[in-house]
PDB file of N, CA and C in Angstrom:
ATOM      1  N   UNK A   1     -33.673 153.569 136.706  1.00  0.00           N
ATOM      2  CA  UNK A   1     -34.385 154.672 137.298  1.00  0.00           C
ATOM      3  C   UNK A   1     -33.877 154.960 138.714  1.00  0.00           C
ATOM      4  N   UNK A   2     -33.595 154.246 139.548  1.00  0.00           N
ATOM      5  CA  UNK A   2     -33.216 154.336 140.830  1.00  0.00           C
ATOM      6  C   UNK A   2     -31.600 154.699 141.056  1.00  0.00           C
ATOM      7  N   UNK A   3     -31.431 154.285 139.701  1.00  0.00           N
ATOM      8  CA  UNK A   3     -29.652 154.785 140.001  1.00  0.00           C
ATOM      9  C   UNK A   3     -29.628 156.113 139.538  1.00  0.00           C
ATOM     10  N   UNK A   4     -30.290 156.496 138.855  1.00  0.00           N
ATOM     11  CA  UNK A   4     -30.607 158.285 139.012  1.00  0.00           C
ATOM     12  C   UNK A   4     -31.017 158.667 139.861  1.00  0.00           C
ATOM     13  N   UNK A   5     -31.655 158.209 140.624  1.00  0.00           N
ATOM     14  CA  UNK A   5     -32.170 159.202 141.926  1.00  0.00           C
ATOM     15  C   UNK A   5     -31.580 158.955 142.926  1.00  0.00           C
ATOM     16  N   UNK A   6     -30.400 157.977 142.924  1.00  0.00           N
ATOM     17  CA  UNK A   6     -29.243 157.629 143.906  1.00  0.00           C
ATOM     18  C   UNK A   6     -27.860 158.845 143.127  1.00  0.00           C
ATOM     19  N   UNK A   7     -28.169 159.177 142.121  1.00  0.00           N
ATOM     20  CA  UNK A   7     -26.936 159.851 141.208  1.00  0.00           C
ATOM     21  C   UNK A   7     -27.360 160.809 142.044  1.00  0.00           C
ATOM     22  N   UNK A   8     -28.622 161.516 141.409  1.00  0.00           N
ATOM     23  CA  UNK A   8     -29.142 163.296 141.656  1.00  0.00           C
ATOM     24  C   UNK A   8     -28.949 163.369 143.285  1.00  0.00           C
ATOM     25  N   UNK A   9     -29.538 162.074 144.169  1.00  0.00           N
ATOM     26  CA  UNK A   9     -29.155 162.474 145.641  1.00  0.00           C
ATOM     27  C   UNK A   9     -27.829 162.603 145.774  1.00  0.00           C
ATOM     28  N   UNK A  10     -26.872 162.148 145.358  1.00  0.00           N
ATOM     29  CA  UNK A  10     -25.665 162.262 145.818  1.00  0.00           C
ATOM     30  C   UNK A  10     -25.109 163.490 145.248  1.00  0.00           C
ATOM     31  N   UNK A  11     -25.764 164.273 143.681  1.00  0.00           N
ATOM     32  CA  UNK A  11     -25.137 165.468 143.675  1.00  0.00           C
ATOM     33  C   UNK A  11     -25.646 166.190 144.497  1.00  0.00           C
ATOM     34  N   UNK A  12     -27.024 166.019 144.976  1.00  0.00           N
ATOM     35  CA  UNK A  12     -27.640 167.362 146.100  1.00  0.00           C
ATOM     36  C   UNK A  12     -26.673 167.065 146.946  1.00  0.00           C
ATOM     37  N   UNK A  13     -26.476 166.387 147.428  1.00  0.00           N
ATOM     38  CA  UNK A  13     -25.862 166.102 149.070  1.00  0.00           C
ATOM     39  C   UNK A  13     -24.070 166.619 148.844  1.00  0.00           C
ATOM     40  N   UNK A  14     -23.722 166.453 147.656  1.00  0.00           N
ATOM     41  CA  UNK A  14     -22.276 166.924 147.584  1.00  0.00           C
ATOM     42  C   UNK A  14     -22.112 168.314 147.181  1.00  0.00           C
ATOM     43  N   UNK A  15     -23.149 168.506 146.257  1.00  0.00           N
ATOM     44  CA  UNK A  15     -23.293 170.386 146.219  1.00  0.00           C
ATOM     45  C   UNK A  15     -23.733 171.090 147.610  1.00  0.00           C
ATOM     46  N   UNK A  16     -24.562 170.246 148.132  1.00  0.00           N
ATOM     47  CA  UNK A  16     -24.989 170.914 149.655  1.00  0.00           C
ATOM     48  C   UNK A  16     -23.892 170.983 150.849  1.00  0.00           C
ATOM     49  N   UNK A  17     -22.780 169.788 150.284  1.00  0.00           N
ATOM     50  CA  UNK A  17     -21.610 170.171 151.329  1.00  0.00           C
ATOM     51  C   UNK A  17     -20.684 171.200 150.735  1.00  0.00           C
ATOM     52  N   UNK A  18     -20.699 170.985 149.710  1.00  0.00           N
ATOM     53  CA  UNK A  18     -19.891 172.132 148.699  1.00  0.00           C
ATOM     54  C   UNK A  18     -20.067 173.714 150.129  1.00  0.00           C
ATOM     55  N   UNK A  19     -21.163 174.443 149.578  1.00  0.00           N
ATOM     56  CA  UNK A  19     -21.935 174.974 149.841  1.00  0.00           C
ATOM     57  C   UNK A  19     -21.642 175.656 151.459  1.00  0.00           C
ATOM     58  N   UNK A  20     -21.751 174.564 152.007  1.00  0.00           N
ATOM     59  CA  UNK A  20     -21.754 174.493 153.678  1.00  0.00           C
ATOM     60  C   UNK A  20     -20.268 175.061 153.647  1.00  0.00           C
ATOM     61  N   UNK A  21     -19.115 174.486 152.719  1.00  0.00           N
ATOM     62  CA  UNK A  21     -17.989 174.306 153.498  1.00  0.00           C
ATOM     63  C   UNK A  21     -17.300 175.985 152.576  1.00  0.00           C
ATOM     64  N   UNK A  22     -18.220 176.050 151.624  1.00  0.00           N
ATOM     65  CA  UNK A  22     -17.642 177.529 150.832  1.00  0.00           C
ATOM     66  C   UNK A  22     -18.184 178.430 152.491  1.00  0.00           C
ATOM     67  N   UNK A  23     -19.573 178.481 152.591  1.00  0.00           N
ATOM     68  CA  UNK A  23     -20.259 179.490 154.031  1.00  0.00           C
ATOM     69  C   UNK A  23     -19.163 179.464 154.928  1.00  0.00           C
ATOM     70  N   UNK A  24     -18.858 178.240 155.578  1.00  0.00           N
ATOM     71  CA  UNK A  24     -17.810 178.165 156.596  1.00  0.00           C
ATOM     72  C   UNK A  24     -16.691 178.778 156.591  1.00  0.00           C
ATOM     73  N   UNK A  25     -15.767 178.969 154.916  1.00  0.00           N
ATOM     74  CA  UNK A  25     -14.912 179.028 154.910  1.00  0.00           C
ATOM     75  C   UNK A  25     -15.139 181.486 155.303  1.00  0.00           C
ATOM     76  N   UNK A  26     -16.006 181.790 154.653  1.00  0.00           N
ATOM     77  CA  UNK A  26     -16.559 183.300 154.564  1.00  0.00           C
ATOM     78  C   UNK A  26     -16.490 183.502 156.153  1.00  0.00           C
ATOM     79  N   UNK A  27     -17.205 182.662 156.592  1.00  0.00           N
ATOM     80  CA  UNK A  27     -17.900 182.989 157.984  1.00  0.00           C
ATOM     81  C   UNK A  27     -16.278 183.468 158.487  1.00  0.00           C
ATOM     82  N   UNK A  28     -15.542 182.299 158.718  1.00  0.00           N
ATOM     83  CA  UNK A  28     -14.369 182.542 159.258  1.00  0.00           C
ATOM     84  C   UNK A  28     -13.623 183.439 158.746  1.00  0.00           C
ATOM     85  N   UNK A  29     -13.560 183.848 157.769  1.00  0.00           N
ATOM     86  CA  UNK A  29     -12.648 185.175 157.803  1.00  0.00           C
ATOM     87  C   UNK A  29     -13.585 185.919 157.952  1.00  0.00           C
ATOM     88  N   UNK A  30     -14.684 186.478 158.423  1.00  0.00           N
ATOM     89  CA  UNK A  30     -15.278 187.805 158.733  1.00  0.00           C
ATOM     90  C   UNK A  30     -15.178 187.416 160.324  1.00  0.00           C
ATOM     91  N   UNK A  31     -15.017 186.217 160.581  1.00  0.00           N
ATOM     92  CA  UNK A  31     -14.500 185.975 162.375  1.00  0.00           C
ATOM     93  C   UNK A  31     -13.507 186.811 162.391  1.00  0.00           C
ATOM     94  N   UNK A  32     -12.516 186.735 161.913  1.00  0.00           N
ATOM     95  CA  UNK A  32     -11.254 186.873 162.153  1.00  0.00           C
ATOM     96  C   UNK A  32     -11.057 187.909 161.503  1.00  0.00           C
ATOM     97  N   UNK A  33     -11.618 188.668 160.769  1.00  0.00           N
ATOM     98  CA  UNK A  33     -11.643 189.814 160.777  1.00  0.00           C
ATOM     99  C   UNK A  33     -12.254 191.254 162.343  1.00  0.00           C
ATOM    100  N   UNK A  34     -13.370 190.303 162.558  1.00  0.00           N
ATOM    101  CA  UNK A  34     -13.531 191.293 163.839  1.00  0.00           C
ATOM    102  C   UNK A  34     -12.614 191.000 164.614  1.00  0.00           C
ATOM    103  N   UNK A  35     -12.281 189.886 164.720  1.00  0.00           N
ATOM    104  CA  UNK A  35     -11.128 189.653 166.008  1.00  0.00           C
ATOM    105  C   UNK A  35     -10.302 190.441 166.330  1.00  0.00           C
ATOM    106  N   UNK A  36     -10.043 191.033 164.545  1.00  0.00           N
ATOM    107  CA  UNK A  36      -8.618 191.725 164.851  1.00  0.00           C
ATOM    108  C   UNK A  36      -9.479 193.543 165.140  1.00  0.00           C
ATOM    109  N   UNK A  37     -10.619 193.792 164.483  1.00  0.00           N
ATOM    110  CA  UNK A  37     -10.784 194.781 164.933  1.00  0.00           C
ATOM    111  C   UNK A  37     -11.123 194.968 166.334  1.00  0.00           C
ATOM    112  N   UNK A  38     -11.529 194.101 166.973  1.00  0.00           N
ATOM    113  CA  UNK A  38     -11.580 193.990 168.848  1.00  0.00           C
ATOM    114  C   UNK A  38     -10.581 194.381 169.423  1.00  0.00           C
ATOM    115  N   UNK A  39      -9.375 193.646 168.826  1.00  0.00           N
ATOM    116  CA  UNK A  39      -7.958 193.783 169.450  1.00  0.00           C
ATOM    117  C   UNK A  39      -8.065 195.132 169.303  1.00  0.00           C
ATOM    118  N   UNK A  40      -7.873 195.661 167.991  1.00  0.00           N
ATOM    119  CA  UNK A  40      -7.408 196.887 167.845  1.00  0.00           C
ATOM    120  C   UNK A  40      -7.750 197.988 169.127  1.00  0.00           C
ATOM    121  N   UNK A  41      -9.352 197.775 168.965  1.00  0.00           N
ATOM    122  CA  UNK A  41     -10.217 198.949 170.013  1.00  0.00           C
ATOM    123  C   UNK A  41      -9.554 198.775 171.734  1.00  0.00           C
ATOM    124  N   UNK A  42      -9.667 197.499 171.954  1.00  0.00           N
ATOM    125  CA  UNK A  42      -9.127 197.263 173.440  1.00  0.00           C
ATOM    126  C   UNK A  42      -7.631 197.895 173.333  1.00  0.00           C
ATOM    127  N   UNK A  43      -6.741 197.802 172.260  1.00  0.00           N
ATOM    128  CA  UNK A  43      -5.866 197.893 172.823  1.00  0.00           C
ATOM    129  C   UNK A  43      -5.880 199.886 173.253  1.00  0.00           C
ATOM    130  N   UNK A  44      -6.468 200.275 171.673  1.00  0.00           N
ATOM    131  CA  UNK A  44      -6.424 202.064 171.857  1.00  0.00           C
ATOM    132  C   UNK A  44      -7.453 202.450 172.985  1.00  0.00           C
ATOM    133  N   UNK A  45      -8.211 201.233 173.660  1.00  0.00           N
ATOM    134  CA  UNK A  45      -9.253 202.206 174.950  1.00  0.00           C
ATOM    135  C   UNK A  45      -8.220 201.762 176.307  1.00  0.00           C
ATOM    136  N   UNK A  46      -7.049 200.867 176.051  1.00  0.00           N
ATOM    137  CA  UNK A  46      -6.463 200.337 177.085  1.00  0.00           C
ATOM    138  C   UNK A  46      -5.072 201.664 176.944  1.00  0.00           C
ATOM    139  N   UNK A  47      -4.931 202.314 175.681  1.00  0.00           N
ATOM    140  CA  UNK A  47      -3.836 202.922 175.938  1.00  0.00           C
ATOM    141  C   UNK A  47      -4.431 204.367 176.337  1.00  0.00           C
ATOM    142  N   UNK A  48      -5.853 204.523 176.495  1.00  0.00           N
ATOM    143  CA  UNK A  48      -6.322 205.796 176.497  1.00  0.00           C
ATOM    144  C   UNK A  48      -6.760 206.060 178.031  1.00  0.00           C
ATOM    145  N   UNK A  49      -6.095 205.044 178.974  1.00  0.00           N
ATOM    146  CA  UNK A  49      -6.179 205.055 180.779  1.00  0.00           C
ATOM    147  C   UNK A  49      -5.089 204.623 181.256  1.00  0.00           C
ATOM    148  N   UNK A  50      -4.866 205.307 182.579  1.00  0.00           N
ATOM    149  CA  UNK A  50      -3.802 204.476 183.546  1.00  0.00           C
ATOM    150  C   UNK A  50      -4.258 204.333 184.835  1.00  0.00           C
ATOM    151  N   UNK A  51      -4.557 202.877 185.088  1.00  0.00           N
ATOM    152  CA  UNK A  51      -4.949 202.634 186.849  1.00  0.00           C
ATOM    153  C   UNK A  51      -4.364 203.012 187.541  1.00  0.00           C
ATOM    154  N   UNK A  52      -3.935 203.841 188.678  1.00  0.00           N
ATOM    155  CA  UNK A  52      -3.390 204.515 189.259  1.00  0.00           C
ATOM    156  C   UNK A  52      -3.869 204.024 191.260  1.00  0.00           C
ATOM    157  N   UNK A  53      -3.171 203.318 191.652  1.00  0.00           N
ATOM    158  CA  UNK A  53      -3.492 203.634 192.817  1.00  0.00           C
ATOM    159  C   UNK A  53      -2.699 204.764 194.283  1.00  0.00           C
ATOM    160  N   UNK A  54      -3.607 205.226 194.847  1.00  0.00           N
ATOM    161  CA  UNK A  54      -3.771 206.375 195.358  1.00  0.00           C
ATOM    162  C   UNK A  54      -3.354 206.335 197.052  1.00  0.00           C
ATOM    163  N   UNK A  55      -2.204 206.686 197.340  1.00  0.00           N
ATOM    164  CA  UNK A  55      -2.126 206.532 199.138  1.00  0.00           C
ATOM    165  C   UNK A  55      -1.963 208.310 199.534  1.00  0.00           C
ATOM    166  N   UNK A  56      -2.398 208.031 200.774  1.00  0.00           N
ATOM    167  CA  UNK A  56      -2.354 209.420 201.781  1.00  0.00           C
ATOM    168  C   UNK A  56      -1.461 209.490 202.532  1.00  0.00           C
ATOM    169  N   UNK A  57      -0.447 210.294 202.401  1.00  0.00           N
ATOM    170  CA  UNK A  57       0.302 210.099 203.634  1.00  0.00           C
ATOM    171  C   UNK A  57       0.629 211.623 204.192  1.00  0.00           C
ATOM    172  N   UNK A  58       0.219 211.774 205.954  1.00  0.00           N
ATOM    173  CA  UNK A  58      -0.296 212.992 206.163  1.00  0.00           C
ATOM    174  C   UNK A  58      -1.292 213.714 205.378  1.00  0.00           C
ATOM    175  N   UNK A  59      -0.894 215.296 204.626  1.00  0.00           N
ATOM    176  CA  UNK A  59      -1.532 215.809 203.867  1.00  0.00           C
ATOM    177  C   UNK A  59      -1.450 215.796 202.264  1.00  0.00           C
ATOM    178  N   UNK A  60      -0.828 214.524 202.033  1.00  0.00           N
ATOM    179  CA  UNK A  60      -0.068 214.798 200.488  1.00  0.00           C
ATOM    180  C   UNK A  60      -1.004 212.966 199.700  1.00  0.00           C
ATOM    181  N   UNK A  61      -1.330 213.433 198.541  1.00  0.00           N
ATOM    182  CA  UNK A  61      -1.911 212.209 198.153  1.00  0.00           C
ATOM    183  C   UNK A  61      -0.493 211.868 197.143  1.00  0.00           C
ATOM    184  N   UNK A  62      -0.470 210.405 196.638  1.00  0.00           N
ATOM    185  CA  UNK A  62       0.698 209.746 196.563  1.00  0.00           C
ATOM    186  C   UNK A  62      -0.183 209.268 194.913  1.00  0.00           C
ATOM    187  N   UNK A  63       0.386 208.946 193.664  1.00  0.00           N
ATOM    188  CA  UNK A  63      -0.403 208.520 193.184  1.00  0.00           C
ATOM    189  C   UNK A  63       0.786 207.197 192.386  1.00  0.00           C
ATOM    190  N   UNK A  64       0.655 206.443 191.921  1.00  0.00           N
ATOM    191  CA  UNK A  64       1.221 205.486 191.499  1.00  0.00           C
ATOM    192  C   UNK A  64       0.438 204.336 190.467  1.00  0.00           C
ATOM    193  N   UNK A  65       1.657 203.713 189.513  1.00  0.00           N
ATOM    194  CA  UNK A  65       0.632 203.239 188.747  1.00  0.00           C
ATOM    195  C   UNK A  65       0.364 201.957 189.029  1.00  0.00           C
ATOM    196  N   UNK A  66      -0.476 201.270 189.231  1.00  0.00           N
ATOM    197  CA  UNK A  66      -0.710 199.988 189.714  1.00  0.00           C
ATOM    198  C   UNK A  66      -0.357 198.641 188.858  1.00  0.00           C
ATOM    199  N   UNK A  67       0.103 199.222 188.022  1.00  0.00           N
ATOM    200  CA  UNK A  67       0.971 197.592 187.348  1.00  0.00           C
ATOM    201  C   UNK A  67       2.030 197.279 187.795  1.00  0.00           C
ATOM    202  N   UNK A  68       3.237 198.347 188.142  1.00  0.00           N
ATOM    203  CA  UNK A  68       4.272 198.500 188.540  1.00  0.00           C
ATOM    204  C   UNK A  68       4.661 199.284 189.577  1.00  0.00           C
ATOM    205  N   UNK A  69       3.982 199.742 190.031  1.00  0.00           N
ATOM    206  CA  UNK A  69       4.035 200.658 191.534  1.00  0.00           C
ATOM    207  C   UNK A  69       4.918 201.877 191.065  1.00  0.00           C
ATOM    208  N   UNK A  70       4.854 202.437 189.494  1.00  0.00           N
ATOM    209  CA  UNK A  70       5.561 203.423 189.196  1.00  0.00           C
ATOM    210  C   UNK A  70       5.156 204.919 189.968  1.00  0.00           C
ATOM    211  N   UNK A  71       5.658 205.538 190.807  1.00  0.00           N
ATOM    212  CA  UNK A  71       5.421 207.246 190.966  1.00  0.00           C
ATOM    213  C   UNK A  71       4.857 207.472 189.759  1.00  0.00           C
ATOM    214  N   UNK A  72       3.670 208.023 189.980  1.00  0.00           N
ATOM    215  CA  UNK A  72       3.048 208.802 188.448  1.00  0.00           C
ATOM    216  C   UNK A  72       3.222 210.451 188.897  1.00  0.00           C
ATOM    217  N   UNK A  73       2.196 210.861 190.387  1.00  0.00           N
ATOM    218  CA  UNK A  73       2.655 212.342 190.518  1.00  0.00           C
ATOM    219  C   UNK A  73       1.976 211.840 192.205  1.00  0.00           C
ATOM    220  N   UNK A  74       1.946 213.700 192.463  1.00  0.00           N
ATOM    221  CA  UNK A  74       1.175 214.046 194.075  1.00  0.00           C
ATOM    222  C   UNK A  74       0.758 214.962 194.220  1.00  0.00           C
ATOM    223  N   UNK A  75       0.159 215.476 195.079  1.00  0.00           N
ATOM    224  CA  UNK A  75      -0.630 216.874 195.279  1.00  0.00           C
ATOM    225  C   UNK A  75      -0.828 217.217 196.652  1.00  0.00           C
ATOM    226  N   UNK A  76      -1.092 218.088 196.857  1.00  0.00           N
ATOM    227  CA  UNK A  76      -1.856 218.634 198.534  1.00  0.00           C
ATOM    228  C   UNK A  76      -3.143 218.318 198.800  1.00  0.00           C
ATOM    229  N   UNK A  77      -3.963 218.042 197.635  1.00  0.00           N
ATOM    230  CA  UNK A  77      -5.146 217.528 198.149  1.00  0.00           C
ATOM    231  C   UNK A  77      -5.382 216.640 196.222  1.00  0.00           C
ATOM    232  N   UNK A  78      -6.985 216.093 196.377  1.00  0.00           N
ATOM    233  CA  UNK A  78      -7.176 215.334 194.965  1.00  0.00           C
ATOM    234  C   UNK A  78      -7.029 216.226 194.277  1.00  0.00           C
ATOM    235  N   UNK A  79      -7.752 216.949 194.315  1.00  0.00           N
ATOM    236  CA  UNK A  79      -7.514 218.478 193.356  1.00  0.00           C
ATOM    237  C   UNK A  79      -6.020 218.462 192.530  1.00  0.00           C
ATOM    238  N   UNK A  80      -5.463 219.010 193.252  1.00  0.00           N
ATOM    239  CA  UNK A  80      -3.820 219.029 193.194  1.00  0.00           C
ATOM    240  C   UNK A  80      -3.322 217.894 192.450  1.00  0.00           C
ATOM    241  N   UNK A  81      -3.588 216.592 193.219  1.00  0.00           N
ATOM    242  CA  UNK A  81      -3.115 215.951 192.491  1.00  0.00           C
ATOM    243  C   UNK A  81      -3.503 215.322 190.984  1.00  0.00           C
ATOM    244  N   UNK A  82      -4.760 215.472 190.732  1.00  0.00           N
ATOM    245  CA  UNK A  82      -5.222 215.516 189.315  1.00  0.00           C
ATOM    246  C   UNK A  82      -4.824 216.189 188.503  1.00  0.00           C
ATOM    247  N   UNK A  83      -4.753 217.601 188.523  1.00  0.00           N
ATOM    248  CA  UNK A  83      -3.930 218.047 188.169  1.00  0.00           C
ATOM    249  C   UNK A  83      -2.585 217.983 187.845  1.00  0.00           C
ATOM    250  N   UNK A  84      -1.716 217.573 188.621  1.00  0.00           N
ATOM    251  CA  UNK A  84      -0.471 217.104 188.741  1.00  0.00           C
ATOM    252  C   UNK A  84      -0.249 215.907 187.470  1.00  0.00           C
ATOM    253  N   UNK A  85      -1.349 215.198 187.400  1.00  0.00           N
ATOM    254  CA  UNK A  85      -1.528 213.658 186.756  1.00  0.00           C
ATOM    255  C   UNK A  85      -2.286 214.002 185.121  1.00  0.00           C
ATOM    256  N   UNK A  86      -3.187 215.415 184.901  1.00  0.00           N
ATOM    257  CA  UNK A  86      -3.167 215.702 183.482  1.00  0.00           C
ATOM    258  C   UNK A  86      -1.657 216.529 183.136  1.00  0.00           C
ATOM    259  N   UNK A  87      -0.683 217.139 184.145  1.00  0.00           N
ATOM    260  CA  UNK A  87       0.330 217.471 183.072  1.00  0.00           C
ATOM    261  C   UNK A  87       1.815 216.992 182.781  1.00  0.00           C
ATOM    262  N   UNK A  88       1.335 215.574 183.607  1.00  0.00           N
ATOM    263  CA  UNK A  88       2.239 214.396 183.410  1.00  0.00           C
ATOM    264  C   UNK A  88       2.100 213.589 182.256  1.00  0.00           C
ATOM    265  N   UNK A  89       0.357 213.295 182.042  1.00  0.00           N
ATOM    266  CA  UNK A  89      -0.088 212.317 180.996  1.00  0.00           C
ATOM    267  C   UNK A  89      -1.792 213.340 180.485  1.00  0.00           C
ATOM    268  N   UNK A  90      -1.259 214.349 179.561  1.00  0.00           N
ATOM    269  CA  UNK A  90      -2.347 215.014 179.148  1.00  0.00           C
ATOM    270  C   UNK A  90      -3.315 214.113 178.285  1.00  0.00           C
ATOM    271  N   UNK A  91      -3.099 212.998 177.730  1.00  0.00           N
ATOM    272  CA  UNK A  91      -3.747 212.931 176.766  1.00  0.00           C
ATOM    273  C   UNK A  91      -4.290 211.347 177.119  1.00  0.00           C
ATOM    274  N   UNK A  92      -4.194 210.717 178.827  1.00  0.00           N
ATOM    275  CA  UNK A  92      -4.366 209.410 179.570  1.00  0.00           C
ATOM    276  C   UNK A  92      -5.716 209.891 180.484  1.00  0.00           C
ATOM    277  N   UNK A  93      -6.531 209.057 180.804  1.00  0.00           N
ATOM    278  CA  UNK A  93      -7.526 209.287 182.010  1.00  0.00           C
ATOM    279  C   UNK A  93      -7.063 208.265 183.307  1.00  0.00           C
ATOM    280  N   UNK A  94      -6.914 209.035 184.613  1.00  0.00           N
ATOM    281  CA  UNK A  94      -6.857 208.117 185.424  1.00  0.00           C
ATOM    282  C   UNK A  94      -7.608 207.771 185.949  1.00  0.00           C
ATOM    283  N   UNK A  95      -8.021 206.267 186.419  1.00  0.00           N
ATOM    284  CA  UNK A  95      -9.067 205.379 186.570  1.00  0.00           C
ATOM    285  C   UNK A  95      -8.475 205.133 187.980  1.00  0.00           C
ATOM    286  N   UNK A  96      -9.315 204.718 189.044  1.00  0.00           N
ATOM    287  CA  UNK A  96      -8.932 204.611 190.620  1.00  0.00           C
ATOM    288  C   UNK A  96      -9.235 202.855 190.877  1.00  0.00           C
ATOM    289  N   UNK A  97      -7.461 201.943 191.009  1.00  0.00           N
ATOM    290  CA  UNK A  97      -7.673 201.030 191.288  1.00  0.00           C
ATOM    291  C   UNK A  97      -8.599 200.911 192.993  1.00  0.00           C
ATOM    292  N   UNK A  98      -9.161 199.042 192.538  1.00  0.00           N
ATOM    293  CA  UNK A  98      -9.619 198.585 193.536  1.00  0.00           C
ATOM    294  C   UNK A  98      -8.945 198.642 195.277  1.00  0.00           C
ATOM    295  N   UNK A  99      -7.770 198.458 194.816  1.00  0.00           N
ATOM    296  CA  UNK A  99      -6.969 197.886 196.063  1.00  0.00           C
ATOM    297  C   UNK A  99      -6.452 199.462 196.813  1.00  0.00           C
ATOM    298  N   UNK A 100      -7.390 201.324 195.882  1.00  0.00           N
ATOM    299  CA  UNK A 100      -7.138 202.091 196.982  1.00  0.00           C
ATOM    300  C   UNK A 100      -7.873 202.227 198.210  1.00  0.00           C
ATOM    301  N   UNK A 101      -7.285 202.434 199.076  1.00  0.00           N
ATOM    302  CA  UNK A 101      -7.822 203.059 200.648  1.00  0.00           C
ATOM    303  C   UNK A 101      -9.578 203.076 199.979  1.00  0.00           C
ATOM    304  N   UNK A 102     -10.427 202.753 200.713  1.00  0.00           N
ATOM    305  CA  UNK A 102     -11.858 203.071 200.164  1.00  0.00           C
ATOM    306  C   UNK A 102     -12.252 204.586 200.951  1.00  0.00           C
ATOM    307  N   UNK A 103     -11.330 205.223 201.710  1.00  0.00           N
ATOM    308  CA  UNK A 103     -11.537 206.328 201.977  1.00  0.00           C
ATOM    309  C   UNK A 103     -11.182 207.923 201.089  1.00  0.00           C
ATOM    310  N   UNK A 104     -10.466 207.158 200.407  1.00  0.00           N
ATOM    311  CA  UNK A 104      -9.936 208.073 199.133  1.00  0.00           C
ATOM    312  C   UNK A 104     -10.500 207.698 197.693  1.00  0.00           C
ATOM    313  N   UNK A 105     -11.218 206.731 197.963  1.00  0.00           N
ATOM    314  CA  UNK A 105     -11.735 206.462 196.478  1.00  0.00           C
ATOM    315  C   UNK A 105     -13.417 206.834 196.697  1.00  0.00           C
ATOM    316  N   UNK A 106     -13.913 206.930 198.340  1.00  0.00           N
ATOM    317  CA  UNK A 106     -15.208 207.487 198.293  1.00  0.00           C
ATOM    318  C   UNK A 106     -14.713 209.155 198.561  1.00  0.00           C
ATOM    319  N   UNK A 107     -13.156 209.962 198.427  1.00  0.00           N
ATOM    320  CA  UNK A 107     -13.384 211.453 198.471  1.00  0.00           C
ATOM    321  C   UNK A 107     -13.391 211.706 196.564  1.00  0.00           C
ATOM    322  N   UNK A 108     -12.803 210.225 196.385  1.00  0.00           N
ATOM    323  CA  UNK A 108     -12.897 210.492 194.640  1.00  0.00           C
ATOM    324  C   UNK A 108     -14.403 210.870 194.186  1.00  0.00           C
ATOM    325  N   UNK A 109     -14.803 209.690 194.623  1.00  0.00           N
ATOM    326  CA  UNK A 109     -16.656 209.667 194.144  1.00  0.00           C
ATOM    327  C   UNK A 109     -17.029 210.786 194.696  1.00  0.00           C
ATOM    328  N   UNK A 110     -16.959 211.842 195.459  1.00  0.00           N
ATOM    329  CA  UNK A 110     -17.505 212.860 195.531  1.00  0.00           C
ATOM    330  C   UNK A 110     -17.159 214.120 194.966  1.00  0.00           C
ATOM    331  N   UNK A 111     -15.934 213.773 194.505  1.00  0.00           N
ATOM    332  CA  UNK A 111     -15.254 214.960 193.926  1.00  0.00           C
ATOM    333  C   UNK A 111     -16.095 214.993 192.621  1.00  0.00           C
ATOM    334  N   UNK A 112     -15.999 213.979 192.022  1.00  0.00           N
ATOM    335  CA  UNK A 112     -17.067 213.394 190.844  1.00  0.00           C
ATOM    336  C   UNK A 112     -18.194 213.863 190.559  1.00  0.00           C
ATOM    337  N   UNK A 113     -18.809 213.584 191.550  1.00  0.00           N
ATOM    338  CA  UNK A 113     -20.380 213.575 191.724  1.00  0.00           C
ATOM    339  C   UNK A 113     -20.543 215.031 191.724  1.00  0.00           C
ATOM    340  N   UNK A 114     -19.654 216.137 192.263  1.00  0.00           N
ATOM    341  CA  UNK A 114     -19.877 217.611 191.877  1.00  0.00           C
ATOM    342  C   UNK A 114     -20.133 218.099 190.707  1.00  0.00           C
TER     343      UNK A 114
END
């Protein structure tokens, strides 16, 4: 009698790892399935901006891209140069790195805020 109920525990306990290790195995590919859809999104919201930082020199704003200090465009004023920067990269948003002048990134925020 007892070696049956040492049998039946040991099938619960080996169907119950069964079980565990089938879940585990699901779980992980629906991990790794979002993973890759994460990647995907970051990469198309990362290709859908360019950080751009922004210098003044005299009356002309300077705009450049901040990974590589590439010339992107310039203008006579932000105006201008936004402009300048949708018909360089019509289909990019430029985003205003940290490291611009905070005097040109608070004429940004107001240009904005209009």
């Amino acid at each position: 009698m007892s070696e049956s109920i040492v049998a039946i525990a040991v099938g619960i306990l080996l169907g119950a790892g069964l079980v565990m290790l089938y879940l585990a195995y699901h779980i992980k590919l629906v991990m790794n399935t979002l993973d890759q859809h994460i990647h995907a999104a970051i990469k198309n919201v990362s290709d859908s901006f360019i950080c751009i930082v922004v210098e003044k020199d005299n009356d002309t704003y300077y705009c450049y891209r901040k990974e590589d200090h590439q010339f992107v465009c310039q203008g006579k004023d932000i105006n201008a140069m936004l402009e300048a920067f949708k018909i360089a990269y019509p289909d990019r948003v430029a985003v205003i790195a940290n490291n611009t002048d905070p005097e040109i990134i608070k004429e940004f925020e107001e240009l904005v805020s209009k």
